[in-house]
Protein backbone atom coordinates (compact mmCIF):
# COMPACT_ATOMS: atom_id res chain seq x y z
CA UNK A 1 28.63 -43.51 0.15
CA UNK A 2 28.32 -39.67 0.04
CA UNK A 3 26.86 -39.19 3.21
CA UNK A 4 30.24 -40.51 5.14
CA UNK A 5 32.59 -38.50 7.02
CA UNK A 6 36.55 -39.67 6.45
CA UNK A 7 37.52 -38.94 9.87
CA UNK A 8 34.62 -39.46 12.56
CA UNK A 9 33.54 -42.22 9.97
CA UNK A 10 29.88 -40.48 10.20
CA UNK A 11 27.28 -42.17 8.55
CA UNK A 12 23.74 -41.69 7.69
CA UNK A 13 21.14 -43.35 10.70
CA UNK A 14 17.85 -44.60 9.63
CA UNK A 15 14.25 -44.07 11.34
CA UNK A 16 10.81 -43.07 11.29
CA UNK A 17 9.17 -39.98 9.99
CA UNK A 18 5.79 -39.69 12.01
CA UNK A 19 3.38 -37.34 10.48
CA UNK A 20 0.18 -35.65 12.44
CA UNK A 21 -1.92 -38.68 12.41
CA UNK A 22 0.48 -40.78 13.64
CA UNK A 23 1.65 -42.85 10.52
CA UNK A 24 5.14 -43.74 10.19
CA UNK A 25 7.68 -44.05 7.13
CA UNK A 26 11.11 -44.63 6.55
CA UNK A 27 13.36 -41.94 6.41
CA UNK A 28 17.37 -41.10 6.70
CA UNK A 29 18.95 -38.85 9.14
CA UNK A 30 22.42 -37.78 7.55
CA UNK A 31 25.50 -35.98 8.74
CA UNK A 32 26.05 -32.76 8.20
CA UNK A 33 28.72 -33.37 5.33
CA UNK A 34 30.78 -30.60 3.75
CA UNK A 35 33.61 -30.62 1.34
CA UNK A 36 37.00 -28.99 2.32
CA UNK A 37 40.40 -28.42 1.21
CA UNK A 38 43.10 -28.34 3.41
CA UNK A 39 46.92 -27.54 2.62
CA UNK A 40 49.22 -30.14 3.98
CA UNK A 41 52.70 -28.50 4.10
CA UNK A 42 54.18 -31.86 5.36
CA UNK A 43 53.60 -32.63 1.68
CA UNK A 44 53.34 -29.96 -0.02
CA UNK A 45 49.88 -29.90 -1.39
CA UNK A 46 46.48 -29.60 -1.21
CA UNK A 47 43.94 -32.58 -0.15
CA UNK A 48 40.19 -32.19 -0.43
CA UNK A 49 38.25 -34.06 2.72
CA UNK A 50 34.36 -34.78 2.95
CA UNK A 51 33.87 -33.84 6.83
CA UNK A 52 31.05 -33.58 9.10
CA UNK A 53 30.89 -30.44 10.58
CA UNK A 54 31.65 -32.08 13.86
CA UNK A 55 35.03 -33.40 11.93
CA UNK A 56 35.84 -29.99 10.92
CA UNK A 57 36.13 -28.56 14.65
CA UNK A 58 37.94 -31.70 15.48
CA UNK A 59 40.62 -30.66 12.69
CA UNK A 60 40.39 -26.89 13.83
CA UNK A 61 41.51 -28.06 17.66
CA UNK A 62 44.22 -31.16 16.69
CA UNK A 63 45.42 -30.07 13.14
CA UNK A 64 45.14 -30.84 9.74
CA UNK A 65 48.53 -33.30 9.99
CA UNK A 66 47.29 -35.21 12.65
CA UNK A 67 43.74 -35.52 11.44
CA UNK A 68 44.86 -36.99 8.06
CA UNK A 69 47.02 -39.42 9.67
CA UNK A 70 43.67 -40.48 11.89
CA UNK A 71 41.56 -40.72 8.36
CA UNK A 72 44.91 -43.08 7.17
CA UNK A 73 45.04 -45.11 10.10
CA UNK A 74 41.44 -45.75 9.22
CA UNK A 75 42.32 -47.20 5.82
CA UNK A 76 41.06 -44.80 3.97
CA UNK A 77 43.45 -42.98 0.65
CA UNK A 78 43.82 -39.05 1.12
């Protein structure tokens, strides 16, 4: 499960690669998922998040605070 983000709960989506001559395989279109630590001065320390970069400007606009109590509400240990 690398390829998840903890607060959009981005995943990896699954199609077709279609070459030139028209032949199709399986491939995996995954989230753009970066590492990044946050400080949390409501507790005093540091927490390190795997975020899409979509999740990233989410945290930039509502705060780091809020967003970790969105990736708790999820069920998910920060």
């Amino acid at each position: 499960m690398s390829a998840h983000c903890q607060l959009t709960g981005a995943q990896p989506g699954f199609g077709n690669a279609i070459s030139h001559s028209h032949r199709r395989t399986s491939r995996r279109f995954d989230p753009n998922i970066q590492n990044k630590r946050y400080w949390l001065p409501g507790e005093g320390r540091h927490v390190r998040l795997q975020l899409s970069a979509r999740a990233i400007k989410a945290i930039d606009a509502i705060g780091v605070e809020a967003a970790v109590a969105r990736i708790r509400a999820r069920g998910v240990k920060v």
